[in-house]
Structures are given as C-alpha cells and as structure tokens.
C-alpha atoms as a PDB file:
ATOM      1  CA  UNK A   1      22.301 -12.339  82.085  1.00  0.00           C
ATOM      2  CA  UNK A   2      21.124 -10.031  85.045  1.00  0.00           C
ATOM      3  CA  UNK A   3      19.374  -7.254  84.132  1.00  0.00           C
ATOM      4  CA  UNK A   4      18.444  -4.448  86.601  1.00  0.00           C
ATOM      5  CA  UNK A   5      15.434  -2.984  86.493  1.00  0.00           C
ATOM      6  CA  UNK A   6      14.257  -0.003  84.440  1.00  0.00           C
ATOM      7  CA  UNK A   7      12.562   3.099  85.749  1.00  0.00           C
ATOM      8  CA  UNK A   8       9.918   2.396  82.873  1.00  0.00           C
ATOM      9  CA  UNK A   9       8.660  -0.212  80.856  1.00  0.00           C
ATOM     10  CA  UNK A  10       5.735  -0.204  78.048  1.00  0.00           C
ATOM     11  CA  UNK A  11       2.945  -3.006  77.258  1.00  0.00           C
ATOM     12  CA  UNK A  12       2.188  -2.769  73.602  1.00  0.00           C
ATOM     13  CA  UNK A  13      -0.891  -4.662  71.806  1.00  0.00           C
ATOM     14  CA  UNK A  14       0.498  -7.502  69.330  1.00  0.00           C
ATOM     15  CA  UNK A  15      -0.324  -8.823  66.105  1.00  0.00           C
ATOM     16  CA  UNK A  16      -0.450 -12.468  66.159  1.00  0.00           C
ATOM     17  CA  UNK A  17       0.624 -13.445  63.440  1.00  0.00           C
ATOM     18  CA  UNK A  18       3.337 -11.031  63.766  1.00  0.00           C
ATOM     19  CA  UNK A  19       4.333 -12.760  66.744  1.00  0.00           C
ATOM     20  CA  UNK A  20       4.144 -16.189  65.551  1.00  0.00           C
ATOM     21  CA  UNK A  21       6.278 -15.404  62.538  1.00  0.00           C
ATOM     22  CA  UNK A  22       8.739 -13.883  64.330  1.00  0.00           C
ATOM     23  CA  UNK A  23       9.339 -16.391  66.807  1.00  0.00           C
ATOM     24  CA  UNK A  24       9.999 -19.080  64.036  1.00  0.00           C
ATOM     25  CA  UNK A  25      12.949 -17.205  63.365  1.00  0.00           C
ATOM     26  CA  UNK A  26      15.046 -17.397  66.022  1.00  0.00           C
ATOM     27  CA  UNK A  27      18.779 -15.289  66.366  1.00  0.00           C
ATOM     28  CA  UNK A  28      16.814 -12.255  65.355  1.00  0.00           C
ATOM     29  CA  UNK A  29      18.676  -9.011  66.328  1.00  0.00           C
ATOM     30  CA  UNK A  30      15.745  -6.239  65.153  1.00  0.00           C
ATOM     31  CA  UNK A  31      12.858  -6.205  64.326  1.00  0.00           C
ATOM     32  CA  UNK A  32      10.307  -3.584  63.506  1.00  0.00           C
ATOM     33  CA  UNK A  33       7.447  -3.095  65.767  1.00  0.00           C
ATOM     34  CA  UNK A  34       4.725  -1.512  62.960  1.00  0.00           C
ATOM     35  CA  UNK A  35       2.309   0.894  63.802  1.00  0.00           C
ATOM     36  CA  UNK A  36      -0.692   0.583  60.717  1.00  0.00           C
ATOM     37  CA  UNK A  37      -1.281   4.404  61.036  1.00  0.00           C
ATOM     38  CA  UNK A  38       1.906   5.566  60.704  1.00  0.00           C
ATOM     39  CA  UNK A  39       1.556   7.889  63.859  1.00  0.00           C
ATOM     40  CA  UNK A  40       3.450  11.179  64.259  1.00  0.00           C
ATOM     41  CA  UNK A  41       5.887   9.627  66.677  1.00  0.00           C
ATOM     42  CA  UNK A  42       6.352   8.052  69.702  1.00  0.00           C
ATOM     43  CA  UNK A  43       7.721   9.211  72.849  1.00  0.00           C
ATOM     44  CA  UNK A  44       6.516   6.703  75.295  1.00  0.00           C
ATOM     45  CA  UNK A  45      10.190   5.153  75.314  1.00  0.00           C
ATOM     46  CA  UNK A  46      13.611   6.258  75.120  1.00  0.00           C
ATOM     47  CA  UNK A  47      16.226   3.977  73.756  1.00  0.00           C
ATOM     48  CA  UNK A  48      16.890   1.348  75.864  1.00  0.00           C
ATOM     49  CA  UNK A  49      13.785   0.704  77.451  1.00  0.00           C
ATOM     50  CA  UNK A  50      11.823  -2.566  77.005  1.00  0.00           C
ATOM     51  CA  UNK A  51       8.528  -2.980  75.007  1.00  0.00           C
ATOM     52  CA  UNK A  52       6.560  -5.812  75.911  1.00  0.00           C
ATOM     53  CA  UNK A  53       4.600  -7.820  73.557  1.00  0.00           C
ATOM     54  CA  UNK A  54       0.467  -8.729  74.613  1.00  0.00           C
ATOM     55  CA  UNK A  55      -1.316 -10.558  72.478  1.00  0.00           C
ATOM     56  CA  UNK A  56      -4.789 -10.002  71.288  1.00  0.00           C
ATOM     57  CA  UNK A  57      -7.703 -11.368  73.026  1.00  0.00           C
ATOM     58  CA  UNK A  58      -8.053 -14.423  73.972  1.00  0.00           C
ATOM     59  CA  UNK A  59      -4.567 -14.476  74.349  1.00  0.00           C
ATOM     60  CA  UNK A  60      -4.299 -11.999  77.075  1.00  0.00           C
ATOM     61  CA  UNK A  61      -0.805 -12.286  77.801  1.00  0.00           C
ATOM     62  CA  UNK A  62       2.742 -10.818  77.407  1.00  0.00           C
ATOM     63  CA  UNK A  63       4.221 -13.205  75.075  1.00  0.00           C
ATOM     64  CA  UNK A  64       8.204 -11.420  74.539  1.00  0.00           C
ATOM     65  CA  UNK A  65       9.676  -7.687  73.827  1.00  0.00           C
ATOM     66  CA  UNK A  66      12.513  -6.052  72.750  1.00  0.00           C
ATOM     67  CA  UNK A  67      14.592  -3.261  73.752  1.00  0.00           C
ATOM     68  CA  UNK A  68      13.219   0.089  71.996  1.00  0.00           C
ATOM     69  CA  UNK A  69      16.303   1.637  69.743  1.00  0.00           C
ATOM     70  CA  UNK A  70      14.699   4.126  67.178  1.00  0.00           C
ATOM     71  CA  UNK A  71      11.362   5.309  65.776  1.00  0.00           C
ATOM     72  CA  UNK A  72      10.693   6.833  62.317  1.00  0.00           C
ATOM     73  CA  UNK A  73       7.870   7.352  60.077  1.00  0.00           C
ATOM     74  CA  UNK A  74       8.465   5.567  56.910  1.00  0.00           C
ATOM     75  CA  UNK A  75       6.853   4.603  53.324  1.00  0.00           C
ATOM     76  CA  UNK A  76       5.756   0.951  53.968  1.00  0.00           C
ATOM     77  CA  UNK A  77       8.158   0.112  50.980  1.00  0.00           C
ATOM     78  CA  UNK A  78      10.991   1.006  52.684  1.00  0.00           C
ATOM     79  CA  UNK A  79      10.381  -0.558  55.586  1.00  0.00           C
ATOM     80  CA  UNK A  80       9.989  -3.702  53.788  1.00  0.00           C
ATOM     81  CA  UNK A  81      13.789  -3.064  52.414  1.00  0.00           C
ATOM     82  CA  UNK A  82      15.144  -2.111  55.179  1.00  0.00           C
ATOM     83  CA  UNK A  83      14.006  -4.712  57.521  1.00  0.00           C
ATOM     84  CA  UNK A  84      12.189  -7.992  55.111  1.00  0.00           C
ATOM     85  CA  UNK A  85      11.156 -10.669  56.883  1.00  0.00           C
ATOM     86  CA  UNK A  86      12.024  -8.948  60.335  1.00  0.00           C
ATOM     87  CA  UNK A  87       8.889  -7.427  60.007  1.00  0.00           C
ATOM     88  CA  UNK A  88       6.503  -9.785  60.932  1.00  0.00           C
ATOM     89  CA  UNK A  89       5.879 -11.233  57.127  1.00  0.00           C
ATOM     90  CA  UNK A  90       7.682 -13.406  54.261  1.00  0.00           C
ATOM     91  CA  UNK A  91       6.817 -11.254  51.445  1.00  0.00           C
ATOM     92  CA  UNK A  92       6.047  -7.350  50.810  1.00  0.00           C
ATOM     93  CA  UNK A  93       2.377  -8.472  49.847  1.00  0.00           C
ATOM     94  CA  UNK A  94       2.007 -10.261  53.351  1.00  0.00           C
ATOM     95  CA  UNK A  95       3.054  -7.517  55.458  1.00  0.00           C
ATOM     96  CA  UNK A  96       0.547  -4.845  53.303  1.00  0.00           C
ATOM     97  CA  UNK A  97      -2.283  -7.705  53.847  1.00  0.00           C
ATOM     98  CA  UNK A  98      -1.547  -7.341  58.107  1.00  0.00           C
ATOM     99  CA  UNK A  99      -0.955  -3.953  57.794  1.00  0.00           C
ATOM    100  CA  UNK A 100      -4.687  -3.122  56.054  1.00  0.00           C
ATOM    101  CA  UNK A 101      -6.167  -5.364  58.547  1.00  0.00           C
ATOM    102  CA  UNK A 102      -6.253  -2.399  60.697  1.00  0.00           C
ATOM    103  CA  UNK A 103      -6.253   0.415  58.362  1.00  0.00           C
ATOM    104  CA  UNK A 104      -7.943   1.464  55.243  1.00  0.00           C
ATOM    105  CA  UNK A 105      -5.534   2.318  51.504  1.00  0.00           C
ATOM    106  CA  UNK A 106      -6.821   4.561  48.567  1.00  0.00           C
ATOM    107  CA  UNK A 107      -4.925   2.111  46.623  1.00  0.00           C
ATOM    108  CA  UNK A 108      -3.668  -0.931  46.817  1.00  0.00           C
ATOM    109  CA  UNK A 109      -0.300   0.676  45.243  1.00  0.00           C
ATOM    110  CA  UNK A 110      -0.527   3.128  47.682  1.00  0.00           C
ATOM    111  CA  UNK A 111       2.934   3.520  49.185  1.00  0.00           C
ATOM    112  CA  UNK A 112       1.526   4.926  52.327  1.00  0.00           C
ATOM    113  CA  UNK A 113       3.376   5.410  55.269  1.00  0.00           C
ATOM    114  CA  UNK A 114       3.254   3.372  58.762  1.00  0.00           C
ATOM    115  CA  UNK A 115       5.587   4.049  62.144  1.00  0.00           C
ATOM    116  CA  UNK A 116       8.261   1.722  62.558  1.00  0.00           C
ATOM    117  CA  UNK A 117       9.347   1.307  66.211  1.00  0.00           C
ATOM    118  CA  UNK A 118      12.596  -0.521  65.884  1.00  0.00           C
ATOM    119  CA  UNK A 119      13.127  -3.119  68.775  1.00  0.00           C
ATOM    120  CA  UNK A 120      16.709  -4.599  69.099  1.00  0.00           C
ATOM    121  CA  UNK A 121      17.781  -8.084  70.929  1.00  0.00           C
ATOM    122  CA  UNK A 122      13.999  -9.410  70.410  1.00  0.00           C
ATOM    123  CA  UNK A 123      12.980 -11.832  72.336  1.00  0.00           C
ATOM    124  CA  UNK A 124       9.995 -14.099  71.819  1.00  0.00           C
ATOM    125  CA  UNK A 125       8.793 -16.781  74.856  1.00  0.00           C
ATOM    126  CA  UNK A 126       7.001 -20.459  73.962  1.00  0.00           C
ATOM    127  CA  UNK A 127       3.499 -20.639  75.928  1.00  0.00           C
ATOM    128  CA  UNK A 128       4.112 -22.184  79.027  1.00  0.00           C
ATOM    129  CA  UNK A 129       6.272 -19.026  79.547  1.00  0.00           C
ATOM    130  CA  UNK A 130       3.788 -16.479  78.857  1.00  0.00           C
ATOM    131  CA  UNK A 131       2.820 -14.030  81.427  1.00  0.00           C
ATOM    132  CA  UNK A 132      -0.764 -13.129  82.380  1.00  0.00           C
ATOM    133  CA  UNK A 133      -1.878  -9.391  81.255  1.00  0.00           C
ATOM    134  CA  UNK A 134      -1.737  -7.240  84.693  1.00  0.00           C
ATOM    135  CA  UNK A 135      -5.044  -7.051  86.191  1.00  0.00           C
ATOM    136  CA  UNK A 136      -4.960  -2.981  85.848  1.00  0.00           C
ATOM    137  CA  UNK A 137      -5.033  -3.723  81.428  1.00  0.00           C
ATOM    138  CA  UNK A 138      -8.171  -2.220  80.469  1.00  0.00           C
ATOM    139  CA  UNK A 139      -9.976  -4.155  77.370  1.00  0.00           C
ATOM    140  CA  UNK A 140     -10.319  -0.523  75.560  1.00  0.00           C
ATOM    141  CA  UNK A 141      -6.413  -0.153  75.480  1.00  0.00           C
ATOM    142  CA  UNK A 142      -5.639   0.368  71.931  1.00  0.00           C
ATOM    143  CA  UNK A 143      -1.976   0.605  71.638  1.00  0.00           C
ATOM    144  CA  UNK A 144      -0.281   0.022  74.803  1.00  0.00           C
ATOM    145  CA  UNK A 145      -0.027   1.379  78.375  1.00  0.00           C
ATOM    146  CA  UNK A 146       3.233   2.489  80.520  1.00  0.00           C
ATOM    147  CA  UNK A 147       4.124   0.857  83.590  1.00  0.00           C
ATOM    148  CA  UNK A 148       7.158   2.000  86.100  1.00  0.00           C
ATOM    149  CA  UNK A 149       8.997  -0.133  88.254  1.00  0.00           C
ATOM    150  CA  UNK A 150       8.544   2.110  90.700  1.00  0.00           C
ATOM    151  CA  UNK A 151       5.164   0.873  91.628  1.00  0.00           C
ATOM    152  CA  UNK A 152       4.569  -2.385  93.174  1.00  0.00           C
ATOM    153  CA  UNK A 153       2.352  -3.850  89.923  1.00  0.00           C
ATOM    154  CA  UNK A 154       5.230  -2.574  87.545  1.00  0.00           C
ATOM    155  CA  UNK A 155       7.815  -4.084  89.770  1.00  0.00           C
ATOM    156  CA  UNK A 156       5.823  -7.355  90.193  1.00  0.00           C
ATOM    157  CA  UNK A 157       6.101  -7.797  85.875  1.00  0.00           C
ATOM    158  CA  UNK A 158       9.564  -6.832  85.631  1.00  0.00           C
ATOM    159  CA  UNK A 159      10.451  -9.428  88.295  1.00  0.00           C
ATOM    160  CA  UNK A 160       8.339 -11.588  86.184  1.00  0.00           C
ATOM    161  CA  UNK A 161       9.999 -10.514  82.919  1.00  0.00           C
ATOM    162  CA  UNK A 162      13.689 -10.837  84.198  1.00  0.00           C
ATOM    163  CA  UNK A 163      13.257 -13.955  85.990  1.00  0.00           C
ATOM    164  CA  UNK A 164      12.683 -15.463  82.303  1.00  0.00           C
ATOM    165  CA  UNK A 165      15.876 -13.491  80.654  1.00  0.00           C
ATOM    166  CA  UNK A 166      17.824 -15.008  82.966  1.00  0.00           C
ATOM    167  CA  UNK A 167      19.950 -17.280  80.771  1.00  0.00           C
ATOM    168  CA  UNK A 168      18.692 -15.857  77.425  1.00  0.00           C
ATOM    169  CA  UNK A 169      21.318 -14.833  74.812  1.00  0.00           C
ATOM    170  CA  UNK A 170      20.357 -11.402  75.337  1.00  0.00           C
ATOM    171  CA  UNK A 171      23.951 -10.451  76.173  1.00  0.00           C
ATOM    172  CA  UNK A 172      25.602 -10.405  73.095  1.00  0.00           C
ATOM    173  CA  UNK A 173      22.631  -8.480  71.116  1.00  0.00           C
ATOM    174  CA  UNK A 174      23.302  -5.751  74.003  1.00  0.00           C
ATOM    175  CA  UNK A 175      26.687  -6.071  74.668  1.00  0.00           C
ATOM    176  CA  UNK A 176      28.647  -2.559  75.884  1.00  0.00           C
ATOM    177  CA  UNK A 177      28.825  -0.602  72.550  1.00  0.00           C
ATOM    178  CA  UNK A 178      29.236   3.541  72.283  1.00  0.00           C
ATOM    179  CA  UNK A 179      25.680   4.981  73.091  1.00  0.00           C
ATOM    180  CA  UNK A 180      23.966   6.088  69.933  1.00  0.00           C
ATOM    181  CA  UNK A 181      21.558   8.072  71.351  1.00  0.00           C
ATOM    182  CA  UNK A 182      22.931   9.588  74.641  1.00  0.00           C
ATOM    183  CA  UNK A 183      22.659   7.668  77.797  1.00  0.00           C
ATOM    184  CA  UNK A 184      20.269   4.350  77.367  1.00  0.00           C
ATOM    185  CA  UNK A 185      18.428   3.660  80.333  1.00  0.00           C
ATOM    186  CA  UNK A 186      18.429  -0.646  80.807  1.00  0.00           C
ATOM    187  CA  UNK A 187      20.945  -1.554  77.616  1.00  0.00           C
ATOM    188  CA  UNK A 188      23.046   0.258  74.850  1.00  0.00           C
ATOM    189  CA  UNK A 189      21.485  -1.172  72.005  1.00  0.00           C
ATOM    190  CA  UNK A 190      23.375  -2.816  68.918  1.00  0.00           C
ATOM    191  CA  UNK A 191      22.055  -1.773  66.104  1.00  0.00           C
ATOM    192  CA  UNK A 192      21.206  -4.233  63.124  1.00  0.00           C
ATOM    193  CA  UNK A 193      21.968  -3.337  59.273  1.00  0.00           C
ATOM    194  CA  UNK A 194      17.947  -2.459  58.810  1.00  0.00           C
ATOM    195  CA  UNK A 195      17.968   0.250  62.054  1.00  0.00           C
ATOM    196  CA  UNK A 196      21.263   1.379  60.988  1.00  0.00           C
ATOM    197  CA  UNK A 197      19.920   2.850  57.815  1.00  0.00           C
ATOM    198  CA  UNK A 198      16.946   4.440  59.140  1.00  0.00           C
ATOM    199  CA  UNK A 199      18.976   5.919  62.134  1.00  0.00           C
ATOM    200  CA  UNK A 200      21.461   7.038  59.116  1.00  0.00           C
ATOM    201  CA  UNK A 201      18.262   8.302  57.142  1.00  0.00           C
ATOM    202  CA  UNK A 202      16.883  10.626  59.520  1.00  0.00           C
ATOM    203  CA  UNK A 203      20.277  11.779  61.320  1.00  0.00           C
ATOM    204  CA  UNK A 204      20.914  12.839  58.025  1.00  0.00           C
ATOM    205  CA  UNK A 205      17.424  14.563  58.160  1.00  0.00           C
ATOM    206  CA  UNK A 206      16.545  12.132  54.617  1.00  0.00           C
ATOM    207  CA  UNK A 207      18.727  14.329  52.394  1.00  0.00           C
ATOM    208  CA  UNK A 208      22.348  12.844  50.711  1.00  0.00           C
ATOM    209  CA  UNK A 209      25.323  14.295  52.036  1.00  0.00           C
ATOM    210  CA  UNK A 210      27.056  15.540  49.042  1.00  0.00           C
ATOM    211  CA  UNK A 211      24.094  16.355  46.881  1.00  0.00           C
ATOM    212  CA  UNK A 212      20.981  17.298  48.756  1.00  0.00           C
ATOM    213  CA  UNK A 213      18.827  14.940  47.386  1.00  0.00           C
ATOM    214  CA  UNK A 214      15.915  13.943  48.990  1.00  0.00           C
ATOM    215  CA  UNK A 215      14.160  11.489  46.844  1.00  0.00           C
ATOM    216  CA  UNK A 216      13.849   8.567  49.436  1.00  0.00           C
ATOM    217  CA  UNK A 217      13.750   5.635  47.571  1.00  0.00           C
ATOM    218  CA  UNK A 218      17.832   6.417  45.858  1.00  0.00           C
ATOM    219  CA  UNK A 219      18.999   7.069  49.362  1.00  0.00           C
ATOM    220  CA  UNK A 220      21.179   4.806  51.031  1.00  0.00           C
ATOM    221  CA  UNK A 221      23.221   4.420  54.427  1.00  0.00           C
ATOM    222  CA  UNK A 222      27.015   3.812  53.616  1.00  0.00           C
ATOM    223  CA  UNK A 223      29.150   2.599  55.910  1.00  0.00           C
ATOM    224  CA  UNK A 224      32.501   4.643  56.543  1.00  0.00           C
ATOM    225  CA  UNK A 225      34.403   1.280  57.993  1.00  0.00           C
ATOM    226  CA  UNK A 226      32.840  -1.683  56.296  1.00  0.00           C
ATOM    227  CA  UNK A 227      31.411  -4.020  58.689  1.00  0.00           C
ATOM    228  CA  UNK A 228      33.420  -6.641  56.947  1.00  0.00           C
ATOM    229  CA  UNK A 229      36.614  -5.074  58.056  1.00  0.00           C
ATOM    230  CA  UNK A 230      35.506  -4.180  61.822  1.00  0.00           C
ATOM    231  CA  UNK A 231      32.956  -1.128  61.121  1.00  0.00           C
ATOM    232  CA  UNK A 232      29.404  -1.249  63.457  1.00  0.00           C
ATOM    233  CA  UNK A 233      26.586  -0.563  62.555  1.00  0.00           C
ATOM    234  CA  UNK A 234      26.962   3.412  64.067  1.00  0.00           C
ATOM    235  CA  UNK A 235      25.803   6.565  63.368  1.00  0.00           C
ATOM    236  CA  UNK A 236      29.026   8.153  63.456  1.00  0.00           C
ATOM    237  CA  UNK A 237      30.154   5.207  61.006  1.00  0.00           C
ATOM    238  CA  UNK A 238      27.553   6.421  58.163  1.00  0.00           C
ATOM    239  CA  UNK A 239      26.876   8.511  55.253  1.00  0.00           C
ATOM    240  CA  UNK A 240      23.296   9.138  54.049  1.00  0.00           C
ATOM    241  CA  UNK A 241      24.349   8.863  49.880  1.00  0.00           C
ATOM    242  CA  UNK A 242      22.540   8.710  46.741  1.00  0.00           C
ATOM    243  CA  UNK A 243      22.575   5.206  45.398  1.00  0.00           C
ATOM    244  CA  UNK A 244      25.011   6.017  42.689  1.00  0.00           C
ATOM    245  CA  UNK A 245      27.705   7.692  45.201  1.00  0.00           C
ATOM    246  CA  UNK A 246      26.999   4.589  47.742  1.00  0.00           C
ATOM    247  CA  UNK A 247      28.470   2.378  45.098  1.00  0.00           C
ATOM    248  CA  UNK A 248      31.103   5.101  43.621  1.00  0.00           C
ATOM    249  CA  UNK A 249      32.401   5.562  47.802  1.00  0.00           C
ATOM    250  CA  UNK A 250      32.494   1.758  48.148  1.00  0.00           C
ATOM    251  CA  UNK A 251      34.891   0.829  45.143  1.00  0.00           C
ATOM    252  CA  UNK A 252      37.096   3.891  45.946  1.00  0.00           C
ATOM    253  CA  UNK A 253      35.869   6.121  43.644  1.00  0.00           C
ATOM    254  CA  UNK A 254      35.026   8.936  45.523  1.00  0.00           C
ATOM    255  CA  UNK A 255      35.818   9.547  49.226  1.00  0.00           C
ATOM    256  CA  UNK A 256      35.487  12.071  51.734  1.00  0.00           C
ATOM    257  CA  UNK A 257      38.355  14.026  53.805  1.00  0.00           C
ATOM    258  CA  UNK A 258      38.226  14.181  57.743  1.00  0.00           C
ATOM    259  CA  UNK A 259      37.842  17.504  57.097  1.00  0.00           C
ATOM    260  CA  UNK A 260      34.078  16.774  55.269  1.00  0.00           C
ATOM    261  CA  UNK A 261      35.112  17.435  51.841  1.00  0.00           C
ATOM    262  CA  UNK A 262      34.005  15.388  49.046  1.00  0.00           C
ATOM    263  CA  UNK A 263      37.141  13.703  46.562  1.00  0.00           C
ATOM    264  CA  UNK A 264      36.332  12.416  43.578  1.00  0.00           C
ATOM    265  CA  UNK A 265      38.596   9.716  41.633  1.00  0.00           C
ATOM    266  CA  UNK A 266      40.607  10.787  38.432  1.00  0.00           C
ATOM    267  CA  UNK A 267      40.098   6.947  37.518  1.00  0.00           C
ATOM    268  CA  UNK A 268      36.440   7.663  36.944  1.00  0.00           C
ATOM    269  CA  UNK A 269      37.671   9.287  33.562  1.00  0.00           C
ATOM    270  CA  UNK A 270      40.749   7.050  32.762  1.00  0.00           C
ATOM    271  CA  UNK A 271      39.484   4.141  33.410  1.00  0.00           C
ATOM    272  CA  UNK A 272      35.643   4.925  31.939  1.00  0.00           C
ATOM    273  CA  UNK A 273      35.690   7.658  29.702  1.00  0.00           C
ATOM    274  CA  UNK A 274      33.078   9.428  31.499  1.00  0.00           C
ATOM    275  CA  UNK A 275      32.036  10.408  35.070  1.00  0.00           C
ATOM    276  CA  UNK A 276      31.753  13.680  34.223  1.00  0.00           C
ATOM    277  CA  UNK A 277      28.769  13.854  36.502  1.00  0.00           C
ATOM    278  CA  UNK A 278      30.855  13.576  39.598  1.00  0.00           C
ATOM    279  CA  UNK A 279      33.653  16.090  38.971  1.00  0.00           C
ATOM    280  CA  UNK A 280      31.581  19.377  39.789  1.00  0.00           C
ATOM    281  CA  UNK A 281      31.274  17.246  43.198  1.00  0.00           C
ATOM    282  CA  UNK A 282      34.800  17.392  43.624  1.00  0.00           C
ATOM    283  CA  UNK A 283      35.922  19.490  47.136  1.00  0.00           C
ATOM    284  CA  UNK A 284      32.438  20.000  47.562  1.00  0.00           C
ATOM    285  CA  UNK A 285      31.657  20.246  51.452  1.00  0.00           C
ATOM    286  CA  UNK A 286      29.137  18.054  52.825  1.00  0.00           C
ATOM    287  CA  UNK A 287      26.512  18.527  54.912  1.00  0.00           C
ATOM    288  CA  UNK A 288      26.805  16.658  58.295  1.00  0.00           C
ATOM    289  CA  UNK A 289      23.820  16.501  61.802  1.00  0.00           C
ATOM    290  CA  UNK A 290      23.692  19.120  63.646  1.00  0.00           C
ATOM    291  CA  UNK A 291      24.073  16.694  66.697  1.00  0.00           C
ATOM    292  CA  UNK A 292      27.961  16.098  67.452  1.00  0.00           C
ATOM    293  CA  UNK A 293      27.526  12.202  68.268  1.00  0.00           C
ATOM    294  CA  UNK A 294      25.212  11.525  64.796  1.00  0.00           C
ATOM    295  CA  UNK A 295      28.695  13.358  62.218  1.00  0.00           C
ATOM    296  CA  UNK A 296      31.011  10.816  61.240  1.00  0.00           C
ATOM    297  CA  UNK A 297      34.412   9.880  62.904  1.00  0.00           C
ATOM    298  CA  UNK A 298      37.451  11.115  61.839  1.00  0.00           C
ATOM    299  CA  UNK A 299      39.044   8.271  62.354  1.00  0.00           C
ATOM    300  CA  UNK A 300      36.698   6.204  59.806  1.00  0.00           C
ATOM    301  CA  UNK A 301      37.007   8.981  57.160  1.00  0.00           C
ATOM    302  CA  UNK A 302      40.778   8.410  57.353  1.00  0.00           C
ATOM    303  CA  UNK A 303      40.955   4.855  57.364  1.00  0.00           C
ATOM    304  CA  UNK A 304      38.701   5.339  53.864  1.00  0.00           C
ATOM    305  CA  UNK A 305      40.719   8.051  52.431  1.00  0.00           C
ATOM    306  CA  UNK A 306      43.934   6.137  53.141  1.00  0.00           C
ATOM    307  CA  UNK A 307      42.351   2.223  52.377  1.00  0.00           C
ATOM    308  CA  UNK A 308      39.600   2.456  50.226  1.00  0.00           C
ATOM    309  CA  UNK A 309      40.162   5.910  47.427  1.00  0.00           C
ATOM    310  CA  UNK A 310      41.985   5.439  44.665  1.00  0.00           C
ATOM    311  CA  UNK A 311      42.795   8.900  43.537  1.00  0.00           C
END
C-alpha cells in the first residue's frame, strides 16, 4: 500500500504494556488510545491523520500508530464496553490498574472519566523495526509533540514510517468508504463496532432519539441496516436508543419513518398483553444532529420500515 504523505503527523507517549498487549493481538481494526486524565479534548489531529506510538524510556522509539478517527470523553466503564480488550488490557480491573498508574481515584469504584482517542487500522511493528525517537523529542514531553511533513525532520519520519507500511494490510482497514467526518486528510477511516457507538453517542449529543434520555449507561448505538445484511458501521446508519427500544427496533417492534417519526408495533399488545409503555411513543418525532452528514439515511430507514417492522 502507498501512502502519500500527510501535512501533519503526531508522536504520542505509550504505555508499554499497552503496547505489548496490543500487538499480541493481531487483525485489530480500533483501538482506543487512553488518556488517564480524561482531558477536555483533543485537537491536535483531525480524522485521518496518523498518531505514532513512542515508548517510554529506555525504549525511546516509535514502536506503531494508527490513523486518528474520533475523540470523546467517556466514563472508564464504558470505554471498557465499548472497546474490551482493544484497550490495552484483558479485563476491566487491568485496564483501571494502568489507568491509576498515572492518575489518582477517590474510589476504587469510582467510575471516573478518561479521553479515549480512537485510532483505526492500528498497526504495531516487532523491534528490529522500531524507529529511533527524533533527535528534536525533548525528555519533558508529557503527552506527545506535532510534527509536519513539511519540514525536513517530519519528512525524514514519515519516509521512515511509510517505507515500513509498505506491504502492510493497512488497505482494507482504510479502504474508500463515505467520509464520516468531512474530508480526511491521509485515509477515510472504517470505523469498528466500539468507535461506531461512541461516534453514534455524541452525534446524538448522549441523549436517545425518541425519548430524551440521557442516562449513559442504557444508551445504545443501533444500527439502521444491520451489518449482517450489508449496513457499516456509519453515522448516518445509527440511532442513539435506550436499551429497551434498541432491542424493540431490532425485532421489528418499533421502527422509524424516513420522515423521522417513531412507529410502534400493534404486536407489542397482541402478541404480549402489554407494551403499553411504548404507545404514547407512537408518531412521536425524533430528534436527529444538527450536522446533515451525522442524521440517518433515508434509504436505511426505508429498508427497516419495509424489512424489519412488523406493524
């Protein structure tokens, strides 16, 4: 795979063990890049540009990266179920136990929050392919440090970093998909099932659709067009739904027009004897992003109205 060279490129300080993990599990197509103090966002990339991983002293190198697809601040519990072992850990416990290394908890069932930079098409290099730290890397860096192609050092490490793509299966983790986000600069990144539902969470600005509810932990990205019958993991294919109407909308039970309005099933009564929940729901409009891209395809709503509802 030849990849051309972005205007901009960031060096971020690794975990270890992180790293290590991750790069036993090879085929990876997220992962989530933590940040321990949850941070109140992170503009140093847009989507599309590559992060680059550099290990902690002694190992003073850039060891792999990823292609940055989505940041969002998020309770370290949901992280874990959105994105498991893709974040650096086997277990919940685990990834707390790395994450308190390098910040301090009231609690230790404090649900507290850390930043999740989501990386797509990972990639993680054995040793002999590791690249030396630039000689510009100050030892006081804490999180990372820009670099731009445009300069000869930044050049020099993108050569570097290219040269050993070359012939990675980096291709299909990138391949050409609708941009998400507007115009990528380097890829237009794929999203996985764990960035898909945060990119569905906070298009959705963390509140359901049809309800308004904004308890995090009951809300859940639906897909429109199941995956399993063609449906990607897109913005425009999701609805942000409490956990209840997630399952109701995937058996048919309720639906939702083209036109946004919210249809629920007579079968919920017939065939339960109850529901009764649901029918004040019933034409309700829902609410939808302001942003044109993030609101859901007509064409998906359709196919689910026609396919999936059973009136």
């Amino acid at each position: 795979m030849t990849l051309s060279s972005p205007p901009r490129f960031r060096i971020a300080v690794t975990d270890g063990d992180w790293f290590r993990f991750l790069r036993s599990r090879p085929g990876l197509d997220e992962v989530n890049f933590w940040m321990p103090g949850g941070g109140r966002g992170f503009r140093a990339l847009v989507p599309g540009e590559p992060l680059l991983f550099k290990l902690h002293a002694p190992d003073n190198y850039i060891a792999g990266g990823g292609f940055f697809g989505h940041f969002s601040q998020l309770p370290c519990s949901l992280a874990w179920e959105a994105f498991g072992e893709k974040n650096g850990a086997s277990t919940f416990a685990e990834m707390r136990r790395r994450i308190e290394r390098y910040r301090r908890t009231e609690s230790p069932h404090q649900d507290y929050p850390i930043g999740c930079i989501i990386l797509l098409a990972p990639f993680f290099w054995e040793r002999e392919a590791w690249i030396p730290a630039p000689e510009t890397w100050a030892p006081n860096i804490v999180q990372g440090k820009n670099y731009t192609t445009a300069d000869a050092e930044g050049a020099r490490l993108w050569a570097e970093v290219a040269d050993r793509l070359a012939g990675m299966a980096v291709q299909d983790e990138v391949a050409e998909q609708p941009s998400l986000f507007g115009d990528p600069i380097l890829v237009r990144p794929r999203l996985g099932q764990g960035a898909f539902r945060i990119v569905i969470t906070d298009a959705y600005e963390r509140r359901c659709a049809a309800t308004g509810e904004k308890a995090l932990p009951v809300l859940e990205a639906a897909h429109i067009l199941p995956v399993a019958e063609g449906g990607q993991h897109q913005v425009n294919n999701g609805l942000l739904l409490r956990s209840d109407l997630h399952r109701l909308y995937d058996r048919g039970y309720i639906t939702v027009t083209p036109d946004l309005l919210l249809r629920v099933s007579s079968r919920l009564r017939s065939e339960f004897g109850n529901g009764e929940i649901y029918y004040p729901l019933d034409r309700h409009r829902i609410w939808v992003p302001k942003r044109e891209e993030a609101r859901p395809s007509r064409e998906a709503l359709e196919w689910h109205a026609d396919t999936v509802f059973r009136p």
